[in-house]
C-alpha atoms as a PDB file:
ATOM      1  CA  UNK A   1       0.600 -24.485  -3.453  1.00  0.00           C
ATOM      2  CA  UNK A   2      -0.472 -20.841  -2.634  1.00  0.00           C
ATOM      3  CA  UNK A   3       1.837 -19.048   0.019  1.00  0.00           C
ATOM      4  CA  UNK A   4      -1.413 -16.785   1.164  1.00  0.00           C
ATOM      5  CA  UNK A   5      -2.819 -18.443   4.073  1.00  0.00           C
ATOM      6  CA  UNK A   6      -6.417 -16.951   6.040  1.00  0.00           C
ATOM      7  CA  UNK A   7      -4.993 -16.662   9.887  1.00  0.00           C
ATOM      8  CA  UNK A   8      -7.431 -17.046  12.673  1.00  0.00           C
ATOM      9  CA  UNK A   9      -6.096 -16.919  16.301  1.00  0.00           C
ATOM     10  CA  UNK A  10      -7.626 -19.282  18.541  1.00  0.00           C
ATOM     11  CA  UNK A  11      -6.634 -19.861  22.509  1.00  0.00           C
ATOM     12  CA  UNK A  12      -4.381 -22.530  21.686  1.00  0.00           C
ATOM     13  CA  UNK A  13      -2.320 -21.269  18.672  1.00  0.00           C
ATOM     14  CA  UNK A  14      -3.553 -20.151  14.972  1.00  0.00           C
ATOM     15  CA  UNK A  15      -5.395 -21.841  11.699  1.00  0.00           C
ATOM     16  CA  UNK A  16      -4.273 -20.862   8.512  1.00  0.00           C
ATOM     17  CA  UNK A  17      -6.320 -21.663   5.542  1.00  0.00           C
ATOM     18  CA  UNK A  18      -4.251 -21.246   2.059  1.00  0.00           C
ATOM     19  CA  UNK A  19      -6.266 -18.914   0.034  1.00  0.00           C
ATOM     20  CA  UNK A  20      -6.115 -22.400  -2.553  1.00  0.00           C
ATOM     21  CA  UNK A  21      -7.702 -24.302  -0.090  1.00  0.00           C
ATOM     22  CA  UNK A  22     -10.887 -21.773  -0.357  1.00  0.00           C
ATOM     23  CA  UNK A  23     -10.546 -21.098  -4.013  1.00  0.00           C
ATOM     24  CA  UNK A  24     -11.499 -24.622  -4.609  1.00  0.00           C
ATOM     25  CA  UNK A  25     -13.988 -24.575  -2.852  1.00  0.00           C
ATOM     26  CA  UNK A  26     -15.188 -21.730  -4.071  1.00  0.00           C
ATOM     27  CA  UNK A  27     -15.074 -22.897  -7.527  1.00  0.00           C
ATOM     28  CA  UNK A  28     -16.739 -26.425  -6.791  1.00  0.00           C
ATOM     29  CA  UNK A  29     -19.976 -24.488  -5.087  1.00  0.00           C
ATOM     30  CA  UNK A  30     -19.859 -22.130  -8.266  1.00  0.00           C
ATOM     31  CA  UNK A  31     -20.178 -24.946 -10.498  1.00  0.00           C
ATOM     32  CA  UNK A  32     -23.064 -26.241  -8.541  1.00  0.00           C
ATOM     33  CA  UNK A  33     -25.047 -23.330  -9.101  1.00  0.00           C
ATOM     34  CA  UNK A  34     -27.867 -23.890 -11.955  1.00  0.00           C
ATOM     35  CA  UNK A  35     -27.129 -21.327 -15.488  1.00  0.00           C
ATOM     36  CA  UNK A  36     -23.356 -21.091 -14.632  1.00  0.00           C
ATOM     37  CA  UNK A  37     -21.710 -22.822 -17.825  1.00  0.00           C
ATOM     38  CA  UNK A  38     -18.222 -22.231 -16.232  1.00  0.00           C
ATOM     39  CA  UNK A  39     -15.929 -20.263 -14.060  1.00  0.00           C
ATOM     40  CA  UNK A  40     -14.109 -18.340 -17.132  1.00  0.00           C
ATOM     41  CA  UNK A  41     -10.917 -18.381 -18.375  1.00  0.00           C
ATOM     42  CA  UNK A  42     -11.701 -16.231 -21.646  1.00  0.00           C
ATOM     43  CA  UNK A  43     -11.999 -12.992 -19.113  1.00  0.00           C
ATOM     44  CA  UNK A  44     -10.133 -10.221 -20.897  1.00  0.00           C
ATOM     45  CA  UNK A  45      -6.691  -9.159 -19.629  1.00  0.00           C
ATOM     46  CA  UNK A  46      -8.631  -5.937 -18.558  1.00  0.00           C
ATOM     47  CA  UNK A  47     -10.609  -7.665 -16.091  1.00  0.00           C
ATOM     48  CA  UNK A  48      -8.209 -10.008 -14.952  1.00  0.00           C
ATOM     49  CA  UNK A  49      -5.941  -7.288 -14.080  1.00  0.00           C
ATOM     50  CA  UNK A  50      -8.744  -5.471 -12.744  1.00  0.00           C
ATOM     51  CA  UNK A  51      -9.710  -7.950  -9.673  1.00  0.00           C
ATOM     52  CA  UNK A  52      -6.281  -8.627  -9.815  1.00  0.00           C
ATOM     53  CA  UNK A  53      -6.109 -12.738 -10.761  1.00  0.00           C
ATOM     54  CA  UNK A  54      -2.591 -13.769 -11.753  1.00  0.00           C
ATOM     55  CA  UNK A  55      -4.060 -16.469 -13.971  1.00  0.00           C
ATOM     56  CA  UNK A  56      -7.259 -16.248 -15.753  1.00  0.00           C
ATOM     57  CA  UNK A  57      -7.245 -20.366 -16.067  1.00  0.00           C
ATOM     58  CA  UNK A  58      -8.846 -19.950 -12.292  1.00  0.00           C
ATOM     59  CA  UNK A  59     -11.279 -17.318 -12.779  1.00  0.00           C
ATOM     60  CA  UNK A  60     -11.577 -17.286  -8.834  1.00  0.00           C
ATOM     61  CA  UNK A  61      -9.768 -14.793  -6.816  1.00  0.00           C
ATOM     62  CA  UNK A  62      -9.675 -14.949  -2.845  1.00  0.00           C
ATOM     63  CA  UNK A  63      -8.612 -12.497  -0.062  1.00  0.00           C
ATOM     64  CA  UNK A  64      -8.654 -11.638   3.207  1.00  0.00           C
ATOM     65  CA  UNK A  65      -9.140  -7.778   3.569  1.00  0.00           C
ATOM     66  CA  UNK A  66      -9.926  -6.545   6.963  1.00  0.00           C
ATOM     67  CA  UNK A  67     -11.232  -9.659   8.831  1.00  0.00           C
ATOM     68  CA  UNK A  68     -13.484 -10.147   5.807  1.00  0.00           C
ATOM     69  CA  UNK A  69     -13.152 -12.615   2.686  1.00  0.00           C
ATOM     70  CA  UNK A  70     -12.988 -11.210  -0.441  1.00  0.00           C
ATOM     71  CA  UNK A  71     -13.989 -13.566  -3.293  1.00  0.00           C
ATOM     72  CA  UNK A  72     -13.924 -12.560  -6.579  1.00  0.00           C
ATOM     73  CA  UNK A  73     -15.756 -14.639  -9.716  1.00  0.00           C
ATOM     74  CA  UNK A  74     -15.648 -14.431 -13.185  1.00  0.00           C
ATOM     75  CA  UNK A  75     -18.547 -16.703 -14.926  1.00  0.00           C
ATOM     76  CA  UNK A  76     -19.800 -17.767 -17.936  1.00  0.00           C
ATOM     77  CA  UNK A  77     -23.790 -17.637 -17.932  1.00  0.00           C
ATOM     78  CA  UNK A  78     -25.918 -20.529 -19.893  1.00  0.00           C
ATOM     79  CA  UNK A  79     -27.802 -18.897 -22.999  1.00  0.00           C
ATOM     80  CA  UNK A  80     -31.555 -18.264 -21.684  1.00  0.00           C
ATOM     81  CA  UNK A  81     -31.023 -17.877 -18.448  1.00  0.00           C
ATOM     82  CA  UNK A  82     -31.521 -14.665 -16.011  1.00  0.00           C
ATOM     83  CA  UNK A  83     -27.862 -13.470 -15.651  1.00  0.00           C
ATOM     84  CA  UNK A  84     -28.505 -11.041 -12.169  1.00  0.00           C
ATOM     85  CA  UNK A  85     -30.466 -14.263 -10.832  1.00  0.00           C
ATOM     86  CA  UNK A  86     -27.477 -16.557 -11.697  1.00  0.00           C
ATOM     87  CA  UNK A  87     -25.033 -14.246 -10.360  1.00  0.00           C
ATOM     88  CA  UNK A  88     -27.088 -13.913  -7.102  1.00  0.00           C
ATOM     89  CA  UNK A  89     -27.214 -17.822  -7.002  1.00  0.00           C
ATOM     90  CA  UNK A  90     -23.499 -17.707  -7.324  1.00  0.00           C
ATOM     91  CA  UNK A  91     -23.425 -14.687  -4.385  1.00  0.00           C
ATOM     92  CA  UNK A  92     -25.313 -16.830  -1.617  1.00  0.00           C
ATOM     93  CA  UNK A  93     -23.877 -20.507  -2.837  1.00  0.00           C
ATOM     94  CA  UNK A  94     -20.099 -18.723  -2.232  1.00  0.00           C
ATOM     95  CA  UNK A  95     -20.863 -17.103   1.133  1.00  0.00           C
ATOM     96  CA  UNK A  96     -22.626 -20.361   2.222  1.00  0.00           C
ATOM     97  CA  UNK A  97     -19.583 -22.472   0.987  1.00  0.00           C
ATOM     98  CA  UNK A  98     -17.183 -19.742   2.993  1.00  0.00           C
ATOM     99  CA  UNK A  99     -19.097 -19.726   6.175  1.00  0.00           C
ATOM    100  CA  UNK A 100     -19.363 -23.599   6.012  1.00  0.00           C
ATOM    101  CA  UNK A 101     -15.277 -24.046   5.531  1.00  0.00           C
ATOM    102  CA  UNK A 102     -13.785 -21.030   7.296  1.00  0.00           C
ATOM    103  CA  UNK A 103     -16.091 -20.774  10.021  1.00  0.00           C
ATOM    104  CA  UNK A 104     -15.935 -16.590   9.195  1.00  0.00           C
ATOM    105  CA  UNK A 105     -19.320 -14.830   8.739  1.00  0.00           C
ATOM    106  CA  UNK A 106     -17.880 -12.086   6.539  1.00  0.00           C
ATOM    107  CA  UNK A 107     -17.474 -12.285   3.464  1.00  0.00           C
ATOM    108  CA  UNK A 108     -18.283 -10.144  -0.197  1.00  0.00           C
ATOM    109  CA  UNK A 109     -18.678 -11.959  -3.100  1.00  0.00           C
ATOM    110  CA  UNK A 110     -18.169  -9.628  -6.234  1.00  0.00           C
ATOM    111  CA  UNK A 111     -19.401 -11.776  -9.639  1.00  0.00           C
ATOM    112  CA  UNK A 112     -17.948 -11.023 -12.932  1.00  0.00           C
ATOM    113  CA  UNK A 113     -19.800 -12.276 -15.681  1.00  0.00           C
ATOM    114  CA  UNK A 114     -17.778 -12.372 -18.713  1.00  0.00           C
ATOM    115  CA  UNK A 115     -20.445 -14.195 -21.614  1.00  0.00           C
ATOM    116  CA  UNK A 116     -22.922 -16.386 -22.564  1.00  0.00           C
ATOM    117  CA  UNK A 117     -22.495 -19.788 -23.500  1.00  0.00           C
ATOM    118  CA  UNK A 118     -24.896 -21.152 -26.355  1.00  0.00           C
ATOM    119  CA  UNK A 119     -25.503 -25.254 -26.641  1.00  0.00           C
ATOM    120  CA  UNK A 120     -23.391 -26.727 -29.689  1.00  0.00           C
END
């Protein structure tokens, strides 16, 4: 269980949201989004480091930087398919799924792809 938790203050006390919580989330609207073949786990140490993911078997990264929610994706794209309109799919379906669970309006969605998956 993640120990980062989203804080919002309310009148009567505070929600907190582990960062978990919205990862999953995150990763089920991913998967809904037509041309992804998968969240990657093959991303390069490079890139991993990079965004900053502790383990690459997510692929998903989530933060909350200055009131907003960070997400950060790292995909595989079906072979055939238009990556930037994929990736954009992937944009809107996160910030819908983020708005829709946190109930915050801001939000930046950075998409990694990392390959192309080919039928076997």
């Amino acid at each position: 269980m993640g120990d980062n938790y989203i804080s919002c203050r309310e009148k009567n006390g505070s929600i907190n949201i582990s960062e978990d919580v919205i990862s999953t989330m995150v990763q089920t609207a991913i998967t809904e989004v037509d041309g992804v073949a998968a969240i990657s786990n093959t991303a390069g140490g490079e890139l991993a480091e990079l965004i900053g993911l502790k383990t690459l078997s997510k692929g998903v990264k989530v933060q909350i930087v200055d009131d907003t929610i960070k997400v950060d994706a790292i995909i595989l794209v079906r072979y055939g398919c238009n990556i930037v309109n994929v990736a954009r799919e992937v944009q809107n379906s996160v910030t819908e799924a983020v708005q829709a669970i946190t109930g915050i309006d801001k939000s930046e969605v950075n998409v990694h792809v990392s390959g192309v998956a080919f039928e076997k």
